[in-house]
C-alpha atoms as a PDB file:
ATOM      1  CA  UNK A   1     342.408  -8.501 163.461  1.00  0.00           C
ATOM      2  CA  UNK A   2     340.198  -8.395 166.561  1.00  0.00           C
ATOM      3  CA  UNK A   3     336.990  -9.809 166.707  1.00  0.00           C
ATOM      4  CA  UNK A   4     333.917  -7.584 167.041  1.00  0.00           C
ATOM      5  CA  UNK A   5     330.635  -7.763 168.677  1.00  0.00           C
ATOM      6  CA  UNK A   6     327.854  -4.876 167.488  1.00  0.00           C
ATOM      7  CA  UNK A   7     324.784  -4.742 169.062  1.00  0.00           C
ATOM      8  CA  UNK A   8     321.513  -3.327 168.022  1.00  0.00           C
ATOM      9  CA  UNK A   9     318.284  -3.592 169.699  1.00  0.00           C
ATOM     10  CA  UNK A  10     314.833  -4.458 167.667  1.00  0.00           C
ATOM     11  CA  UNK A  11     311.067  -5.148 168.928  1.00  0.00           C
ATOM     12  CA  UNK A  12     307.840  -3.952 167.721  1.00  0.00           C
ATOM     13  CA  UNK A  13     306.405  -2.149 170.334  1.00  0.00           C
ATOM     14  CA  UNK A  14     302.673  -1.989 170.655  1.00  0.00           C
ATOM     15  CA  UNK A  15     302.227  -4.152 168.133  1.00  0.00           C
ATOM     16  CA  UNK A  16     300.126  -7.170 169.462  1.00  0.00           C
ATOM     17  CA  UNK A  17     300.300 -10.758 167.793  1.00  0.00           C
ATOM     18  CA  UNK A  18     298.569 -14.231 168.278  1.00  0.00           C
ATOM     19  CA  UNK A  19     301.385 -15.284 169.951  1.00  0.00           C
ATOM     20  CA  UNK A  20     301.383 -15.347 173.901  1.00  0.00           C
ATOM     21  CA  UNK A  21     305.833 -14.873 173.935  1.00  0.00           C
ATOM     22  CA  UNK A  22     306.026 -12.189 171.777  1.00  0.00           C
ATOM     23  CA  UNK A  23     304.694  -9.314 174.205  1.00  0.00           C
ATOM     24  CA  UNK A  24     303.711  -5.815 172.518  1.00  0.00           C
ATOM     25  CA  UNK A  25     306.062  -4.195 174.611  1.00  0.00           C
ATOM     26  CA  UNK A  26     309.724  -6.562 174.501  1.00  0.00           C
ATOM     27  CA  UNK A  27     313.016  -5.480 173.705  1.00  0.00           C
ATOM     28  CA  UNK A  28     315.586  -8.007 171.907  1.00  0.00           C
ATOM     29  CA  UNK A  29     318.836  -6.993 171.765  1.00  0.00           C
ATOM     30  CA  UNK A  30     320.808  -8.455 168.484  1.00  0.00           C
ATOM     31  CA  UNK A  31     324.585  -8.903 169.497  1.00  0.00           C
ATOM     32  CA  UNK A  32     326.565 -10.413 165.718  1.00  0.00           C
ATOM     33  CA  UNK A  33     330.253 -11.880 166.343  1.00  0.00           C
ATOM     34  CA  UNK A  34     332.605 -11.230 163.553  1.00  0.00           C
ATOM     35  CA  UNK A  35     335.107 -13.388 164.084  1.00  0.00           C
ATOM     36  CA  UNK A  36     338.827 -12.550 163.610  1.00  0.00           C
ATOM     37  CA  UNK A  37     339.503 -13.910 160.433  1.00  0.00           C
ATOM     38  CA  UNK A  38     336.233 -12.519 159.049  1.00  0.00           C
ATOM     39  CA  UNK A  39     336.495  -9.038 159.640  1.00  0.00           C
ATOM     40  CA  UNK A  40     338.368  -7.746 157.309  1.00  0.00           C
ATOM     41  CA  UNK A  41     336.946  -9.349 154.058  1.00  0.00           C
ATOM     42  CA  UNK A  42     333.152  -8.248 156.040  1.00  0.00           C
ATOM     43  CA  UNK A  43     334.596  -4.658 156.382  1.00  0.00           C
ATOM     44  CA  UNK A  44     335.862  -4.818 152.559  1.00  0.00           C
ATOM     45  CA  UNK A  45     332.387  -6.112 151.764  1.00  0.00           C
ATOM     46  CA  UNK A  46     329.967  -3.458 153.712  1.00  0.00           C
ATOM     47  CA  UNK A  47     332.361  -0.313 152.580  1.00  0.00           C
ATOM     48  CA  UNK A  48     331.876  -1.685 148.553  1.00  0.00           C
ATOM     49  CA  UNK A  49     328.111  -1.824 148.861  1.00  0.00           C
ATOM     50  CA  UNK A  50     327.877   0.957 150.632  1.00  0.00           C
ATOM     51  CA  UNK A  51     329.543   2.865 147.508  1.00  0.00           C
ATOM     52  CA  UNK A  52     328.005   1.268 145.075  1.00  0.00           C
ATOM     53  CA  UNK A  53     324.442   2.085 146.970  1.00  0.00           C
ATOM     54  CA  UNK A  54     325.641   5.656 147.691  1.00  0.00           C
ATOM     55  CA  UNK A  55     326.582   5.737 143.738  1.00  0.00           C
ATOM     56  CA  UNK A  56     323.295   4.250 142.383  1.00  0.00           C
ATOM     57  CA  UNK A  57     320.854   5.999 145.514  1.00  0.00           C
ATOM     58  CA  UNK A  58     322.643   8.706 146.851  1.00  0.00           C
ATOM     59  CA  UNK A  59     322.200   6.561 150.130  1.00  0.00           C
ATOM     60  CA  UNK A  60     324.807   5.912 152.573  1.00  0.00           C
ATOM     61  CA  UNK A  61     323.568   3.559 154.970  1.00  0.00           C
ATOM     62  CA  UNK A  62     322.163   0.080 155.263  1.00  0.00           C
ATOM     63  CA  UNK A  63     318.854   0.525 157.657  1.00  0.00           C
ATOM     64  CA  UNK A  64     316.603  -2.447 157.533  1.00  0.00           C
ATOM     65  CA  UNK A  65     313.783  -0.730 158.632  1.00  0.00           C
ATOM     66  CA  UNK A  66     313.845   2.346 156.253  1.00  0.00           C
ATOM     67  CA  UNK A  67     315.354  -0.402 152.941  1.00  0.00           C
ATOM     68  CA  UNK A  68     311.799  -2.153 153.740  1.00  0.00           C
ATOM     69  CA  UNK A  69     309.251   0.564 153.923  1.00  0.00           C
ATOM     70  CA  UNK A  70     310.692   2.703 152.005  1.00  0.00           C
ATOM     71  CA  UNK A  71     311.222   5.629 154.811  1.00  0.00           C
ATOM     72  CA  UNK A  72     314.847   7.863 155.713  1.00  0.00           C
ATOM     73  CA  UNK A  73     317.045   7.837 152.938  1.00  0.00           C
ATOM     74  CA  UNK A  74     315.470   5.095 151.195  1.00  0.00           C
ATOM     75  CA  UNK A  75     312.178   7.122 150.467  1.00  0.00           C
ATOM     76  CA  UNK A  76     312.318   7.235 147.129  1.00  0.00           C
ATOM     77  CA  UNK A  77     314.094   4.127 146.006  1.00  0.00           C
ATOM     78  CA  UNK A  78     311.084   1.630 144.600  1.00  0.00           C
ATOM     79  CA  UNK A  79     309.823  -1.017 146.130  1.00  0.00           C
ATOM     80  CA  UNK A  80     311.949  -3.807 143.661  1.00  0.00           C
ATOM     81  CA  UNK A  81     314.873  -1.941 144.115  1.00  0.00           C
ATOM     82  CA  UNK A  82     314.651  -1.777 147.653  1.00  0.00           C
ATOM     83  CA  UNK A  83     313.834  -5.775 148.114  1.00  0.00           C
ATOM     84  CA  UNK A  84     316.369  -6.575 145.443  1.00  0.00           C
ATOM     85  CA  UNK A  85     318.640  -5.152 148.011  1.00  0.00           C
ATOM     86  CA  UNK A  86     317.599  -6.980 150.561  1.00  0.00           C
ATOM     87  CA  UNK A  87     317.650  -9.891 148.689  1.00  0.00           C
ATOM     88  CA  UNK A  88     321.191  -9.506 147.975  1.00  0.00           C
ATOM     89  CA  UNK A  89     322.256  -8.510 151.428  1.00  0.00           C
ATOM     90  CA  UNK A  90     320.598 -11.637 152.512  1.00  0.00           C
ATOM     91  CA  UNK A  91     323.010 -13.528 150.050  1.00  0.00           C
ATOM     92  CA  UNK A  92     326.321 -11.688 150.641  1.00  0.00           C
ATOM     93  CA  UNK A  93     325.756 -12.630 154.219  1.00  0.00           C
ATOM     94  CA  UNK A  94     324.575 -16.372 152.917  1.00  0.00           C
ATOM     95  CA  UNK A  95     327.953 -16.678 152.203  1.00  0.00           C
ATOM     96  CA  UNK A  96     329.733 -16.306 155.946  1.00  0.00           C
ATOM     97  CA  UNK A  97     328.823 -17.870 159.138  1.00  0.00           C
ATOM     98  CA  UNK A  98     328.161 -15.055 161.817  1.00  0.00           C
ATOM     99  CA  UNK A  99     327.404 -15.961 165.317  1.00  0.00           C
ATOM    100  CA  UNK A 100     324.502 -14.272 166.744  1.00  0.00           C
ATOM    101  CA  UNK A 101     323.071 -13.917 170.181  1.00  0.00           C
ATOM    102  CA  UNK A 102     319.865 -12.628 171.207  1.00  0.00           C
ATOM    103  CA  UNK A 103     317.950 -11.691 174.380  1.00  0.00           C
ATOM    104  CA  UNK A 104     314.693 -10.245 174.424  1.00  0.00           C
ATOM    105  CA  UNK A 105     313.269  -8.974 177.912  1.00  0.00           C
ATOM    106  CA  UNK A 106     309.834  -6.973 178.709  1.00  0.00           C
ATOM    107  CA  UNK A 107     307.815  -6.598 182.031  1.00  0.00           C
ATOM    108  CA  UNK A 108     306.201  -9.663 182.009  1.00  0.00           C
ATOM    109  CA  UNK A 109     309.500 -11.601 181.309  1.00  0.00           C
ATOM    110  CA  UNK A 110     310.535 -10.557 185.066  1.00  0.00           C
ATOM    111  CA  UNK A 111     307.480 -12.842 186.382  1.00  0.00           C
ATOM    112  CA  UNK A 112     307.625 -15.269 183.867  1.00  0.00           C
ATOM    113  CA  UNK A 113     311.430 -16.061 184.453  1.00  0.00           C
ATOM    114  CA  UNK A 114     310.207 -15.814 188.243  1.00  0.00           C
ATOM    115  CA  UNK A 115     312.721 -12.912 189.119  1.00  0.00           C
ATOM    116  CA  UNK A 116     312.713 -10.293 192.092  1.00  0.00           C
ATOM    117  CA  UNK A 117     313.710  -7.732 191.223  1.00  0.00           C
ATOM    118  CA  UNK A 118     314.999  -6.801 194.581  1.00  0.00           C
ATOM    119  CA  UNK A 119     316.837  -9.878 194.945  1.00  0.00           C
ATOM    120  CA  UNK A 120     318.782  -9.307 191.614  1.00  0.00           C
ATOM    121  CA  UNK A 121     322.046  -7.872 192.125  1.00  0.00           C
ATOM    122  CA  UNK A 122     322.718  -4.081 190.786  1.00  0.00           C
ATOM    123  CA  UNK A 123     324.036  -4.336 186.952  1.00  0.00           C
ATOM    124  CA  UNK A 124     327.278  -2.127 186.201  1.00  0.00           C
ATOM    125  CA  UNK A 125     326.266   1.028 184.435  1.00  0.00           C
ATOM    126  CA  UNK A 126     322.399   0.048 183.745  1.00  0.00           C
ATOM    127  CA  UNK A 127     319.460   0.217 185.548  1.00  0.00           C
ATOM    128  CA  UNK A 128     318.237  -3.490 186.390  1.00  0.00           C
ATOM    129  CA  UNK A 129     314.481  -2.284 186.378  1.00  0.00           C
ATOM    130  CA  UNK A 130     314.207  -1.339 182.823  1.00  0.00           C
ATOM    131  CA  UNK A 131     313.789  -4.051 180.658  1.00  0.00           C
ATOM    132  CA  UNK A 132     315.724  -2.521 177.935  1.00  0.00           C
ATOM    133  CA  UNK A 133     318.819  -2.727 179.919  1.00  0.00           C
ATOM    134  CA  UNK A 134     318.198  -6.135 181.068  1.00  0.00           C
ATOM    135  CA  UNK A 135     318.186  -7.400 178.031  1.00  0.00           C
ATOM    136  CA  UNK A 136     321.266  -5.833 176.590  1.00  0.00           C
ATOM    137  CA  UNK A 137     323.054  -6.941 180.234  1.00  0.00           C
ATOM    138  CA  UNK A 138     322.294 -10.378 179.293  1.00  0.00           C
ATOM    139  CA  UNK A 139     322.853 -10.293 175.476  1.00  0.00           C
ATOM    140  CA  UNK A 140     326.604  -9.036 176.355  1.00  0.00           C
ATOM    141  CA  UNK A 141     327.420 -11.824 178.532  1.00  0.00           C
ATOM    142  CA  UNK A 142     325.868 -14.373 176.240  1.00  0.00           C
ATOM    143  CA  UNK A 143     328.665 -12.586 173.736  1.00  0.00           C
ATOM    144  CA  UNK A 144     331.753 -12.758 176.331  1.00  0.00           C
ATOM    145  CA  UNK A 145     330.501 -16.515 176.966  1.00  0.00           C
ATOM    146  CA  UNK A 146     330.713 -17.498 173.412  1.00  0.00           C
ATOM    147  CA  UNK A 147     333.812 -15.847 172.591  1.00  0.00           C
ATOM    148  CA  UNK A 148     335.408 -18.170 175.669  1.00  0.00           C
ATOM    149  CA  UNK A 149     333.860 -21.205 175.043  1.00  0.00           C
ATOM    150  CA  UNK A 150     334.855 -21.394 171.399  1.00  0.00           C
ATOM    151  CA  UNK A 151     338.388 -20.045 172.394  1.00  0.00           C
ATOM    152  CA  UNK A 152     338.223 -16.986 170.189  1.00  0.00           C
ATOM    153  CA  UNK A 153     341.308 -14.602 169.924  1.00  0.00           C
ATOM    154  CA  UNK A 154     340.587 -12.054 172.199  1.00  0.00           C
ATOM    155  CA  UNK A 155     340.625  -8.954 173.281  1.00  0.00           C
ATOM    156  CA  UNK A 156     337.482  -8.144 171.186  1.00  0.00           C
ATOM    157  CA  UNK A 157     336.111  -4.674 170.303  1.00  0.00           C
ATOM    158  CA  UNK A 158     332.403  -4.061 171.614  1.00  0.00           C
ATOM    159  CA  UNK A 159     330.099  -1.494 169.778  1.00  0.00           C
ATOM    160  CA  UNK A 160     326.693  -0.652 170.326  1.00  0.00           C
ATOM    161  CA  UNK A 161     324.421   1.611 168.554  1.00  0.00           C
ATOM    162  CA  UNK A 162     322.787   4.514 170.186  1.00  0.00           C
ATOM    163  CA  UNK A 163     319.956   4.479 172.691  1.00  0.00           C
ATOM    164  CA  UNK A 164     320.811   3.103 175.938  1.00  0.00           C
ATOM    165  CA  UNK A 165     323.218   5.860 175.898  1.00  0.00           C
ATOM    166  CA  UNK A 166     323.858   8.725 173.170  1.00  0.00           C
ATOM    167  CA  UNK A 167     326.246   8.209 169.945  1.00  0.00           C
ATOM    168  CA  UNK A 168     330.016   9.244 171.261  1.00  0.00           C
ATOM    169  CA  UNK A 169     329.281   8.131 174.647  1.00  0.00           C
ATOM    170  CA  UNK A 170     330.687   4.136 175.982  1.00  0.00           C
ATOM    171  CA  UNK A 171     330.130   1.722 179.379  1.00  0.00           C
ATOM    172  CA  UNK A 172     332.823   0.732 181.108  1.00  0.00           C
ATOM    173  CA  UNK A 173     332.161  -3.202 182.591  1.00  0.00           C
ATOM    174  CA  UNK A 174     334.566  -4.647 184.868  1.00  0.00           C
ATOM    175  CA  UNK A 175     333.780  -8.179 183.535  1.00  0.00           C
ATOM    176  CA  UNK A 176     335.513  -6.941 179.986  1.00  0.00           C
ATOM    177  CA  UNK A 177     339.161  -6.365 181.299  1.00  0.00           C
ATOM    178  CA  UNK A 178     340.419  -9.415 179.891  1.00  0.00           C
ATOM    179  CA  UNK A 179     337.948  -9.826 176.905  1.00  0.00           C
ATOM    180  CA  UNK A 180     337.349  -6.167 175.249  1.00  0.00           C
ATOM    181  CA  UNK A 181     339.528  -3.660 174.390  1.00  0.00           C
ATOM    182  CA  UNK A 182     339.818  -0.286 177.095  1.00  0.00           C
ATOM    183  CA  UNK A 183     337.121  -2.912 178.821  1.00  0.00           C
ATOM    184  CA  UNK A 184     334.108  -0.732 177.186  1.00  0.00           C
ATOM    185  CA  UNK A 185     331.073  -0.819 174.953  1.00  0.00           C
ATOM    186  CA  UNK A 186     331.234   2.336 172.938  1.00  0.00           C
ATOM    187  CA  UNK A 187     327.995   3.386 171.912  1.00  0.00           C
ATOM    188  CA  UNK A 188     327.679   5.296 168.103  1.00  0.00           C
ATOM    189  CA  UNK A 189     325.667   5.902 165.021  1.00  0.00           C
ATOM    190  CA  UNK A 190     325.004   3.209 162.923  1.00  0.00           C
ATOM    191  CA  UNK A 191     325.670   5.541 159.743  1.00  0.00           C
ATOM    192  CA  UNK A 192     329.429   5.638 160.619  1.00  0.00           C
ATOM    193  CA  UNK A 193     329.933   1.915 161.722  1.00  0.00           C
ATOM    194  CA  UNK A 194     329.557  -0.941 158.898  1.00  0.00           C
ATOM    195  CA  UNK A 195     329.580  -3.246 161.828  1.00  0.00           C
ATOM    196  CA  UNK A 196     326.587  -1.870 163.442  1.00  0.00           C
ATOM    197  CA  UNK A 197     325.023  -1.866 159.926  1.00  0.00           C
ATOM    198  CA  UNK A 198     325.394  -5.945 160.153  1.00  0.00           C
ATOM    199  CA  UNK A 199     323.766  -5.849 163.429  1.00  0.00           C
ATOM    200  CA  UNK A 200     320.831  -4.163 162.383  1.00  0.00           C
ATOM    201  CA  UNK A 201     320.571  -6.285 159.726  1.00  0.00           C
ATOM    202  CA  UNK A 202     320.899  -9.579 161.903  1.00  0.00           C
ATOM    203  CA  UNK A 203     318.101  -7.308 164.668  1.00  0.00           C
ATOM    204  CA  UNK A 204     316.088  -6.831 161.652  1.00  0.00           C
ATOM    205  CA  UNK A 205     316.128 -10.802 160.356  1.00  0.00           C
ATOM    206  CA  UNK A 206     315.165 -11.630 163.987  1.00  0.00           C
ATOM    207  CA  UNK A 207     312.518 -10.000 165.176  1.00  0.00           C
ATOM    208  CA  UNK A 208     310.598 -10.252 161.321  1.00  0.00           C
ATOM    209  CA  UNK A 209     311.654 -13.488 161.265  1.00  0.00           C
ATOM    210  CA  UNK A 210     309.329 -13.800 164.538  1.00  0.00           C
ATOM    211  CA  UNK A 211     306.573 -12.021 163.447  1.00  0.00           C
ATOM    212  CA  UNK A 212     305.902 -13.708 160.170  1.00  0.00           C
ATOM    213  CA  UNK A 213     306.233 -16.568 162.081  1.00  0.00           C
ATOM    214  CA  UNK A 214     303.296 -16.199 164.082  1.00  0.00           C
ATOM    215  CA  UNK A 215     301.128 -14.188 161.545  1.00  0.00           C
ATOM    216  CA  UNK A 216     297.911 -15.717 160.641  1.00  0.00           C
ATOM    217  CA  UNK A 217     298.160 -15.166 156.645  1.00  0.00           C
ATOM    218  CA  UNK A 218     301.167 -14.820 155.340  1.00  0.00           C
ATOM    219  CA  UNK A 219     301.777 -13.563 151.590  1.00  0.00           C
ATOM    220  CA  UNK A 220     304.435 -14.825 148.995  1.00  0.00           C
ATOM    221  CA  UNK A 221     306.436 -11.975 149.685  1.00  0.00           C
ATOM    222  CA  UNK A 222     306.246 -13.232 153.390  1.00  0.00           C
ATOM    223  CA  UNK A 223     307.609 -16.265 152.490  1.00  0.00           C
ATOM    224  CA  UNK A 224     310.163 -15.213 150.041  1.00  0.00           C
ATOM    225  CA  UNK A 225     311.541 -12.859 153.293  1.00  0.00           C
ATOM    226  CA  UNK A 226     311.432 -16.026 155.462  1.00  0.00           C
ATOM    227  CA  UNK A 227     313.553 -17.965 152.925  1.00  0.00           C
ATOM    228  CA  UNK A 228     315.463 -14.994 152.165  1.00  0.00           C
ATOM    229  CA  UNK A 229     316.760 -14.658 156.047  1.00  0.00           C
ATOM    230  CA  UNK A 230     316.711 -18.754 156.782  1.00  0.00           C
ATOM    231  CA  UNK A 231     319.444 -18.560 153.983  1.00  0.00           C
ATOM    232  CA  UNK A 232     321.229 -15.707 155.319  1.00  0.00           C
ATOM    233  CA  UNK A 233     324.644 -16.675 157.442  1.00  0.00           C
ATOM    234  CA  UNK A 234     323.551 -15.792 160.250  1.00  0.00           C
ATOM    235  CA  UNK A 235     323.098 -18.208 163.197  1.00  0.00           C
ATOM    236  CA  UNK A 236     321.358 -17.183 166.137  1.00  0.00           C
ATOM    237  CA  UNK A 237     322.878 -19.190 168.541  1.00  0.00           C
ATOM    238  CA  UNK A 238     319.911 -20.005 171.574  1.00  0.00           C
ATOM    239  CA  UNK A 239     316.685 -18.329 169.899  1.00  0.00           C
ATOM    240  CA  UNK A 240     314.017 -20.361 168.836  1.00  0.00           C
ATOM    241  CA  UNK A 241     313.925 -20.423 164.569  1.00  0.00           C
ATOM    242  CA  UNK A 242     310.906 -22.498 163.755  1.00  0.00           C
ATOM    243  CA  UNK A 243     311.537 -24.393 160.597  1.00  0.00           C
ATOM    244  CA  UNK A 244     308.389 -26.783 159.463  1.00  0.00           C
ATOM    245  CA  UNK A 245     306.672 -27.172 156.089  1.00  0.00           C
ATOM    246  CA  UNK A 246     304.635 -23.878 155.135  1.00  0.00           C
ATOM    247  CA  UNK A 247     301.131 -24.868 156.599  1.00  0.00           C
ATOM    248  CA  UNK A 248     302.406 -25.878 159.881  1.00  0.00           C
ATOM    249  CA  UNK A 249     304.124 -22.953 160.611  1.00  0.00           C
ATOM    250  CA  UNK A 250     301.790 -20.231 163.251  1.00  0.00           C
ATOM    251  CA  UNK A 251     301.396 -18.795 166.159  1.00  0.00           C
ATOM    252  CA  UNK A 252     300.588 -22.215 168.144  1.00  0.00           C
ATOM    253  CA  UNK A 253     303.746 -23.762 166.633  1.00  0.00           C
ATOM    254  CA  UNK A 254     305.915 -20.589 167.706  1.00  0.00           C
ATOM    255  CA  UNK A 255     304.565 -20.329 171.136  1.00  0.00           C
ATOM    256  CA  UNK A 256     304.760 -24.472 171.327  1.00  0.00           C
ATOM    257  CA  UNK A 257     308.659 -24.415 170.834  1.00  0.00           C
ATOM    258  CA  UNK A 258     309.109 -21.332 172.814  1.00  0.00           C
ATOM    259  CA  UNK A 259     307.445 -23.377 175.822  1.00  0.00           C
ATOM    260  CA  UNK A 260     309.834 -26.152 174.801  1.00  0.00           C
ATOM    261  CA  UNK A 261     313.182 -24.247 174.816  1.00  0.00           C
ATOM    262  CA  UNK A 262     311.818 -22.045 178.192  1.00  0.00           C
ATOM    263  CA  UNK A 263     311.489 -25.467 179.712  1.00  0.00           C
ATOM    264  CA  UNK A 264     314.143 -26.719 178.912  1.00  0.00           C
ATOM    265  CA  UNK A 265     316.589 -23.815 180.143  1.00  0.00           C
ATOM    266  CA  UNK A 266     314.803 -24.053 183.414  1.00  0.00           C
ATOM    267  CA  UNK A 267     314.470 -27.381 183.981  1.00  0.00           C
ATOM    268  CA  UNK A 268     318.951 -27.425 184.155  1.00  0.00           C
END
């Protein structure tokens, strides 16, 4: 089997925080890395819940956004049976190791990273000014770097789901001749890829995971979520996961560690 890399993007736009990193308007893109000898007991997996769901729900897709509240398809699905399923989603994964990367980007990160935009060279494909597709540009070569470094079986397949460009359509990069398949990211609906379904799920975990992290009061559900995802399999390679007993973890503690892991990736 091939390895696969499925990106989807998450953020909460307009949303402000406490925290000074996590800007109201950011885009993250979510890039998971099923690994070779994974993907076919993952695929196996996603298509058996998805039948079972579709059986019990009438549903036919796994979309974190809608399972949690309760919009799309999973409208009218209760709130139990909704969390149940997250809660068991979160321990199907528990029980594989899936590489993540992650790059979030927004206007201010040009400044803060102290970029010129003129003085950045033109990206294949994407626009270098919008801060969407700076972030995917970098969350794809964060992918192609793993895969090398840990001498993974290549060529790998790369899917994205729709919004930098429309379901059906793909980007061809010249960097992917010798890593992905027809060199191309092929851009389609979540609803007909299981492996874009992971990545939303892994999006999802990340950017919650961030802002429960920094919310001021958090409820038990809150922290049942929080334990739910820290026991999930997925391992987001470079991000910043804040782990710290219960009344430590905040906004100041968040923003402390991001300051820590900015400086450090600057200061090499």
């Amino acid at each position: 089997m091939n390895a696969i890399v499925a990106f989807d993007d998450t953020g909460s736009p307009g949303t402000e925080t406490p925290s000074s990193w996590l800007k109201s308007h950011r885009k993250s893109y979510v890039g998971v890395i099923l690994l070779p000898e994974q993907v076919e007991q993952l695929t196996n997996i996603m298509d058996a819940g998805i039948k079972a769901t579709k059986n019990r729900f009438g549903i036919d897709e796994f979309h974190l956004t809608d399972i949690m509240n309760g919009k799309g398809q999973w409208s009218h699905v209760s709130g139990d049976d909704r969390f149940g399923t997250f809660k068991v989603l979160c321990d199907v994964f528990s029980k594989h190791y899936i590489p993540c990367v992650a790059q979030t980007w927004s206007p201010e990160h040009y400044q803060l990273n102290n970029l010129n935009i003129e003085n950045i060279d033109d990206f294949e494909n994407l626009n270098k000014e919008k801060y969407e597709h700076f972030a995917f540009y970098l969350a794809l070569f964060k992918s192609i770097k793993y895969l090398v470094s840990n001498n993974v079986k290549i060529p790998a397949k790369f899917f994205c789901d729709e919004g930098i460009r429309r379901a059906g359509d793909s980007l061809e990069f010249s960097f992917l001749e010798k890593i992905g398949i027809g060199s191309k990211v092929d851009f389609e609906e979540s609803r007909s890829n299981v492996y874009l379904q992971i990545a939303d799920f892994a999006a999802y975990c990340f950017n919650k995971y961030q802002m429960l992290a920094v919310k001021k009061w958090k409820t038990n559900t809150d922290w049942e979520i929080l334990e739910c995802i820290n026991k999930s399999g997925f391992d987001f390679l470079d991000a910043v996961m804040v782990s710290a007993p219960k009344e430590q973890i905040d906004h100041q503690l968040y923003d402390y560690m991001q300051w820590l892991n900015h400086s450090d990736k600057h200061s090499k």
